[in-house]
N, C-alpha and C. Protein backbone atom coordinates (compact mmCIF):
# COMPACT_ATOMS: atom_id res chain seq x y z
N UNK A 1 -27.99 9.43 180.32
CA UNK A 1 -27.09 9.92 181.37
C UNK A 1 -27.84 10.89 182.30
N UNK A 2 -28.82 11.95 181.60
CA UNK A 2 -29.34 12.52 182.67
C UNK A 2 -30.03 12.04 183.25
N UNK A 3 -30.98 10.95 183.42
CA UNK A 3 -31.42 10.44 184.05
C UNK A 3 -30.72 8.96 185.55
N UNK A 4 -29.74 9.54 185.20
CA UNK A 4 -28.62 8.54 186.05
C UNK A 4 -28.95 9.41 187.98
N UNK A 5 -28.57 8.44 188.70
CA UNK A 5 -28.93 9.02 189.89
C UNK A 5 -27.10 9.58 189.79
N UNK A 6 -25.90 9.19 189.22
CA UNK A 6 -24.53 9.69 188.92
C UNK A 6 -23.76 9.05 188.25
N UNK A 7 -22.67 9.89 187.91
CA UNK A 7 -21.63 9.24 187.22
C UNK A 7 -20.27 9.23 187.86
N UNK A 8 -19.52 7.75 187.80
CA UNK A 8 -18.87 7.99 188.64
C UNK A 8 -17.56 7.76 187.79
N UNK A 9 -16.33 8.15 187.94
CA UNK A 9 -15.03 8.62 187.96
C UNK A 9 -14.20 7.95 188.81
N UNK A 10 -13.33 6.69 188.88
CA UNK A 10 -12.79 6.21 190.05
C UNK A 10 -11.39 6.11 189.64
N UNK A 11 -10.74 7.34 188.78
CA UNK A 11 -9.53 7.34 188.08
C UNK A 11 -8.55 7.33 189.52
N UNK A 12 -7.80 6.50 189.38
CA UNK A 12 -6.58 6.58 190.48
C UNK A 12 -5.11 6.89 189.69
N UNK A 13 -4.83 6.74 188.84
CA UNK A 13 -3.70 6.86 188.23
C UNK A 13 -3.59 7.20 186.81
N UNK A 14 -2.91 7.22 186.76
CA UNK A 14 -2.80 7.32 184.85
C UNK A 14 -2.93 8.61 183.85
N UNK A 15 -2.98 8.94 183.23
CA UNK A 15 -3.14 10.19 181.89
C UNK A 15 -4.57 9.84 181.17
N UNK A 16 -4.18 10.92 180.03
CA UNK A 16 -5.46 10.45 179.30
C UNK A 16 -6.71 12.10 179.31
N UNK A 17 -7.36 11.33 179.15
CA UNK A 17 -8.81 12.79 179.05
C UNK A 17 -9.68 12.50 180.06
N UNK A 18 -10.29 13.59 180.66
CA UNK A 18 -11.50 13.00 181.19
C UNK A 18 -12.74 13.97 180.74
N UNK A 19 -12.88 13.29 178.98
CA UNK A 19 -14.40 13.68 178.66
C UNK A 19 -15.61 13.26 179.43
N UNK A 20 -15.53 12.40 180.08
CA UNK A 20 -16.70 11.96 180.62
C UNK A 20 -17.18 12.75 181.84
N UNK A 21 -16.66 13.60 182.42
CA UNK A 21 -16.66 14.43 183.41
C UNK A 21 -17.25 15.35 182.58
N UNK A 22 -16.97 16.10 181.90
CA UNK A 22 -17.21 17.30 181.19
C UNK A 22 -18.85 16.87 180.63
N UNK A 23 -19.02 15.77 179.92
CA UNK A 23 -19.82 14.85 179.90
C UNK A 23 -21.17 14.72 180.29
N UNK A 24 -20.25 14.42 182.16
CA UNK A 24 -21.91 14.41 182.91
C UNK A 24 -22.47 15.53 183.57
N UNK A 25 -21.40 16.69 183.23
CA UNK A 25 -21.91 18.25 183.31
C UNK A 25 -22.65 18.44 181.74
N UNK A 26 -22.54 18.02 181.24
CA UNK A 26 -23.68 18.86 180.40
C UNK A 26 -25.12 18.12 180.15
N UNK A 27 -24.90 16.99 180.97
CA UNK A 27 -25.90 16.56 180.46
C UNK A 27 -26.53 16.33 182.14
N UNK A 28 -26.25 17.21 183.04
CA UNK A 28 -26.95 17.31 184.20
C UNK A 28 -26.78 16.05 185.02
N UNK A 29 -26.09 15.39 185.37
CA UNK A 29 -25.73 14.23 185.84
C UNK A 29 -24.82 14.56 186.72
N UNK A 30 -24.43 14.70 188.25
CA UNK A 30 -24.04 14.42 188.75
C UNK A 30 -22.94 13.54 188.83
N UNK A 31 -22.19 14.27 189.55
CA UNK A 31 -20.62 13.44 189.01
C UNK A 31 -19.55 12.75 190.50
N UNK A 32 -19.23 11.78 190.65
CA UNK A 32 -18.23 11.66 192.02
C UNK A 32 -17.00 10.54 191.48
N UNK A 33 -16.09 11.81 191.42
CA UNK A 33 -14.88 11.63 190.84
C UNK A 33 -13.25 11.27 192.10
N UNK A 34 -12.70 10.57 191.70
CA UNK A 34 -11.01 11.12 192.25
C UNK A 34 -10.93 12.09 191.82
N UNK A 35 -9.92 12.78 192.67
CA UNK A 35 -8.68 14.26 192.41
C UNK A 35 -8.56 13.82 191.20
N UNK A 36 -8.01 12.46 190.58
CA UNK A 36 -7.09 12.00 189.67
C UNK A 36 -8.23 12.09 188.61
N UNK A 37 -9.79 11.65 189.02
CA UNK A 37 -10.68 11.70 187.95
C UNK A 37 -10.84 13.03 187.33
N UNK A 38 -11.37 14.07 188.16
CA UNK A 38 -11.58 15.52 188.04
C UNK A 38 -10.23 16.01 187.54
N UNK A 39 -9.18 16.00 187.43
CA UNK A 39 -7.86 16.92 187.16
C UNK A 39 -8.10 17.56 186.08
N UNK A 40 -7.85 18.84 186.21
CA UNK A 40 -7.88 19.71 185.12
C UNK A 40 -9.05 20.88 185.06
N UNK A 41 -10.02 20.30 185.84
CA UNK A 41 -11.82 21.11 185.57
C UNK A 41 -11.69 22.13 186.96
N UNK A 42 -10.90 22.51 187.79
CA UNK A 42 -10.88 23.60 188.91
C UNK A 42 -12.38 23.58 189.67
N UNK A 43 -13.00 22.59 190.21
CA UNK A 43 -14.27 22.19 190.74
C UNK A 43 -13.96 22.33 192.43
N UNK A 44 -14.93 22.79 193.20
CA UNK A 44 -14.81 22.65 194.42
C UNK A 44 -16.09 21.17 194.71
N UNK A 45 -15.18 20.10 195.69
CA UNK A 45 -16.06 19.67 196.29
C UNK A 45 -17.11 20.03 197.16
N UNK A 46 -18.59 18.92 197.15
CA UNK A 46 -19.67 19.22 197.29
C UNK A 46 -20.50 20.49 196.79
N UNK A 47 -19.88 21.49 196.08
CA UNK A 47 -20.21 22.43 195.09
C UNK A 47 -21.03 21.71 193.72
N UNK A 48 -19.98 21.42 192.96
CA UNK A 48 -20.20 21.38 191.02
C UNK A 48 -19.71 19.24 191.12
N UNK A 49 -19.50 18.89 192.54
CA UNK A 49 -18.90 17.79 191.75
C UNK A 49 -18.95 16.91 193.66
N UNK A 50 -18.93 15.58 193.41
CA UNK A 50 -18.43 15.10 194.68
C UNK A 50 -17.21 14.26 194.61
N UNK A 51 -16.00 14.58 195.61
CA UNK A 51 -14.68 13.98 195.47
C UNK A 51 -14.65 13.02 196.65
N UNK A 52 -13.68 11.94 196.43
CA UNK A 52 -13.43 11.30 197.38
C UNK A 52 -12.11 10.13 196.58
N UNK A 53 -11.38 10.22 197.30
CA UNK A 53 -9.70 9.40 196.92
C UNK A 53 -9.56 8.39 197.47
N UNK A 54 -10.32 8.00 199.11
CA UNK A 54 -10.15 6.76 199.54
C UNK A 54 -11.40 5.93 199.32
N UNK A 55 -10.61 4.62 198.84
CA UNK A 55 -12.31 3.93 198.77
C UNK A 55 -13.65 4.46 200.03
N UNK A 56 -13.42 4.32 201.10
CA UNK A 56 -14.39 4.87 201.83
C UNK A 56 -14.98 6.08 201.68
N UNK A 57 -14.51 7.29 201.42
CA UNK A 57 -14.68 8.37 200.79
C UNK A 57 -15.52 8.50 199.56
N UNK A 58 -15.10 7.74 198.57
CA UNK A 58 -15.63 7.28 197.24
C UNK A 58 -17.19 7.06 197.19
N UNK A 59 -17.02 6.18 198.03
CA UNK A 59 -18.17 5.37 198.55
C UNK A 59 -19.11 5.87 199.08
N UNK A 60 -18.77 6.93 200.32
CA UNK A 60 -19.63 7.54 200.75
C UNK A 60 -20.14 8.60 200.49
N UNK A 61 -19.72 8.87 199.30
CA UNK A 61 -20.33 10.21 198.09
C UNK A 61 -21.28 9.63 197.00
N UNK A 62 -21.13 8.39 196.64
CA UNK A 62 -21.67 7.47 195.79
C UNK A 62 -23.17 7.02 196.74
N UNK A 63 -23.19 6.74 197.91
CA UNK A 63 -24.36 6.09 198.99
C UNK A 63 -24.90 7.50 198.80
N UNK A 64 -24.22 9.17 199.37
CA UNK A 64 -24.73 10.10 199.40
C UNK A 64 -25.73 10.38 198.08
N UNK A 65 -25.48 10.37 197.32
CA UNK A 65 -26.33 10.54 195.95
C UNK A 65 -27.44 9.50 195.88
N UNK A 66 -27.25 8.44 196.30
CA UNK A 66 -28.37 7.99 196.50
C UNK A 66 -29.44 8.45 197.28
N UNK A 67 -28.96 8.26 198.49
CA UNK A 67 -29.79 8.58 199.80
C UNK A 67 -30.80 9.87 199.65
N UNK A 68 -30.05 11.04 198.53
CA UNK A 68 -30.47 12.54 198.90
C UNK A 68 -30.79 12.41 197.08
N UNK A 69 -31.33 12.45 196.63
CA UNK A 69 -31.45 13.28 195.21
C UNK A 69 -31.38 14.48 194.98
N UNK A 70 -31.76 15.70 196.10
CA UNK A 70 -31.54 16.80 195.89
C UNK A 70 -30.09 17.06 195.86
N UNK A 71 -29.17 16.67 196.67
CA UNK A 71 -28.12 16.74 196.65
C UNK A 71 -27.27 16.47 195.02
N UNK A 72 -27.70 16.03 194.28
CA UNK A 72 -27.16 15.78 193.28
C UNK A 72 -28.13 15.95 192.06
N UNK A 73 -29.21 16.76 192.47
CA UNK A 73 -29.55 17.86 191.26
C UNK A 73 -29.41 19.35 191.91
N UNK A 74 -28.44 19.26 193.21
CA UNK A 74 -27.73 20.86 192.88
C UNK A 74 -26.61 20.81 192.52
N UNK A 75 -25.85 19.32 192.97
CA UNK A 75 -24.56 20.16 191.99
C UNK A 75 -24.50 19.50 190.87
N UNK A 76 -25.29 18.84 190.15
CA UNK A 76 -25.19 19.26 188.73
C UNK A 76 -25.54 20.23 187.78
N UNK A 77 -26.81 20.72 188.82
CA UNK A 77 -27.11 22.25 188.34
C UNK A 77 -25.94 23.32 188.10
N UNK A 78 -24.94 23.35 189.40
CA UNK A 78 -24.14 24.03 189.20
C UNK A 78 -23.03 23.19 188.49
N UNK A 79 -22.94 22.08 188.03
CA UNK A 79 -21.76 21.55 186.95
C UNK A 79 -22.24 21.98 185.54
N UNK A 80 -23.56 21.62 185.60
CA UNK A 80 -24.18 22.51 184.10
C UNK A 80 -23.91 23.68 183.83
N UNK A 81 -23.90 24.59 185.09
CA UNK A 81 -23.47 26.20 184.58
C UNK A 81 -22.42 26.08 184.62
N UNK A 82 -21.62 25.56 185.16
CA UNK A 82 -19.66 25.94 184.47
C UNK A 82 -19.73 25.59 183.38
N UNK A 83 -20.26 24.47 183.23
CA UNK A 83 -20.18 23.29 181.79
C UNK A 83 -20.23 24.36 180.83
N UNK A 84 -21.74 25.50 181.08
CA UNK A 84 -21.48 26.28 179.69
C UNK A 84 -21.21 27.60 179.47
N UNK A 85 -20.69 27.79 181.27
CA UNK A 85 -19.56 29.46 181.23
C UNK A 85 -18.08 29.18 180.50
N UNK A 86 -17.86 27.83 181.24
CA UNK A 86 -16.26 27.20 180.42
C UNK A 86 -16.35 26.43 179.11
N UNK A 87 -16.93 25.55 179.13
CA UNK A 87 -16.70 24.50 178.23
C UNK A 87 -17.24 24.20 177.03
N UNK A 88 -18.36 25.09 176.69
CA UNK A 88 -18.78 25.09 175.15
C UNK A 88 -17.95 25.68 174.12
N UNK A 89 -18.42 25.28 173.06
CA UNK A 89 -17.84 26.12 171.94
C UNK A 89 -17.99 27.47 171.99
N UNK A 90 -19.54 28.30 172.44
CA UNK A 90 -19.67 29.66 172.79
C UNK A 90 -18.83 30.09 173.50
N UNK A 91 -18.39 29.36 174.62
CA UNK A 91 -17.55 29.87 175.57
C UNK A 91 -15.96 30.18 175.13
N UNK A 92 -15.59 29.74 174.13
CA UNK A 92 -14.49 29.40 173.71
C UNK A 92 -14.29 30.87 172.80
N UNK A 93 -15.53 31.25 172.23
CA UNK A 93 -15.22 31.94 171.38
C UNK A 93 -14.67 33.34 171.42
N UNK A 94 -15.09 34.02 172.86
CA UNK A 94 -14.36 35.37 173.22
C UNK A 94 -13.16 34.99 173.49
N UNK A 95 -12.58 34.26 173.73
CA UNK A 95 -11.38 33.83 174.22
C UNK A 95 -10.52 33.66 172.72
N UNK A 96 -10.91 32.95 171.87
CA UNK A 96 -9.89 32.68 170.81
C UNK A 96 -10.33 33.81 169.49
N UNK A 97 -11.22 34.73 169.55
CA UNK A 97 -11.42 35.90 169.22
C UNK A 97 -10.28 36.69 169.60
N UNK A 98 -9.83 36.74 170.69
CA UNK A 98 -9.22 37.81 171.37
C UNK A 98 -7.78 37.68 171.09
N UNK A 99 -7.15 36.20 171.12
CA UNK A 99 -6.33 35.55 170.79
C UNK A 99 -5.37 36.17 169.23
N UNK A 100 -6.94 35.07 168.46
CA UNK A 100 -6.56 35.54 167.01
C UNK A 100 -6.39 37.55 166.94
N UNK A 101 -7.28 38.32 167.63
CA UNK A 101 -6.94 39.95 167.58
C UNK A 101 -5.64 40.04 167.51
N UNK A 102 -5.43 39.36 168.56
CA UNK A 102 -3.59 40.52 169.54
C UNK A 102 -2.59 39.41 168.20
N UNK A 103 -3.28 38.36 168.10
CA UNK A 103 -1.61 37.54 167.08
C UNK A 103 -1.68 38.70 165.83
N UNK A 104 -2.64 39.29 165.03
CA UNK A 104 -2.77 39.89 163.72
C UNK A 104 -2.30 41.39 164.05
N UNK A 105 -2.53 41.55 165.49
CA UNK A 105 -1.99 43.01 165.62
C UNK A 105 -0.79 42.81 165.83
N UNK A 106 -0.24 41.64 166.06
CA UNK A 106 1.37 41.68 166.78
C UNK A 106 1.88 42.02 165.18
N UNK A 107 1.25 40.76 164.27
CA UNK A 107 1.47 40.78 162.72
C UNK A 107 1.42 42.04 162.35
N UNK A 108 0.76 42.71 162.36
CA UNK A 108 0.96 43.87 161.34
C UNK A 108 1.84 44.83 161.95
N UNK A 109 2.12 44.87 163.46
CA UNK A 109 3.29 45.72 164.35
C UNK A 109 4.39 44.87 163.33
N UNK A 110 4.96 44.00 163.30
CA UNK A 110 6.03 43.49 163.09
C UNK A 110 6.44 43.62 161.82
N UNK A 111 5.26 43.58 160.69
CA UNK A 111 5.53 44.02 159.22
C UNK A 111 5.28 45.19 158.77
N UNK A 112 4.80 46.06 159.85
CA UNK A 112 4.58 47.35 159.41
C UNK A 112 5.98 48.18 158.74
N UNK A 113 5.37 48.33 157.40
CA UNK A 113 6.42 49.55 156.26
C UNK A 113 7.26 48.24 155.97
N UNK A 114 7.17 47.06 155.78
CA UNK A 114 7.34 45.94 155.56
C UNK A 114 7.15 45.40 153.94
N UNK A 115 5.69 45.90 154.06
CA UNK A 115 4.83 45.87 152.82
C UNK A 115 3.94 44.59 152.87
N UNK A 116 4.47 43.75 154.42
CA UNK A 116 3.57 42.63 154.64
C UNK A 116 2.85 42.53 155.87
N UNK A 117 2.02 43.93 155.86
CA UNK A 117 0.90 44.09 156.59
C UNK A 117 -0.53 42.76 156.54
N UNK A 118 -0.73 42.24 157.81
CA UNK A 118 -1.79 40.51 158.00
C UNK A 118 -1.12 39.74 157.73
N UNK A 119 0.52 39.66 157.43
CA UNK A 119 0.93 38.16 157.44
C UNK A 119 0.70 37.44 158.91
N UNK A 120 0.76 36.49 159.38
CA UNK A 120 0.57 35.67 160.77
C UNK A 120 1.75 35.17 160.54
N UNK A 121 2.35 35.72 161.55
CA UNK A 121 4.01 35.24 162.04
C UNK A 121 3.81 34.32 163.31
N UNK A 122 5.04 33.16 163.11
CA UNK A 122 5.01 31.96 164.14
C UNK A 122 5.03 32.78 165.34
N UNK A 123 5.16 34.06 166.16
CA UNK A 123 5.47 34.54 167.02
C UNK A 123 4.43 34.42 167.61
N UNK A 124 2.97 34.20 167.66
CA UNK A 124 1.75 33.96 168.09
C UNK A 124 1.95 32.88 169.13
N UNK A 125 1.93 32.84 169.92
CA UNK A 125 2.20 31.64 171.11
C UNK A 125 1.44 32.02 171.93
């Protein structure tokens, strides 16, 4: 994949995941997605990603990556660095650190003089 001149995304409809996006950010690949492909990843076009919704559009982000290679080892450069400010497991971990803190402190606020100080109550949401 990193060696791909891109990866392309031509989701028009539907649900589902789009690991493969996430995908060709980590593995430095250049990506030109639909709105519908990208949903969910908060990417600015021609930044971290190239968008385009109408076939012509599509297309002419797809010719662009050809034509330019630099163009699409900068923004995968910059899809690689979101890839691993957001999307790793490291990244994950101050976040659900912080999470699990405040649920065990809510827990022990709630059972305090209880006598069931660290229980984890469903109230964690």
């Amino acid at each position: 994949i990193a060696t791909w001149s891109g990866m392309i995304v031509p989701i028009r409809s539907g649900g589902g995941t789009r690991i493969k996006v996430a995908e060709g950010f980590a593995r430095r690949c250049p990506v030109v997605a639909t709105t519908m492909g990208a949903f969910g990843y908060d990417l600015q076009n021609g930044e971290e990603i190239l968008l385009g919704d109408e076939p012509r559009d599509f297309a002419s982000a797809c010719i662009r990556l050809l034509n330019n290679p630099l163009v699409g080892e900068t923004i995968s450069q910059k899809a690689y660095e979101c890839f691993l400010e957001r999307w790793t497991w490291d990244s994950y971990e101050t976040v659900v650190g912080k999470v699990i803190q405040e649920c065990l402190a809510r827990s022990i606020r709630t059972h305090a003089g209880q006598g069931e100080a660290g229980v984890l109550t469903s109230d964690c949401q």
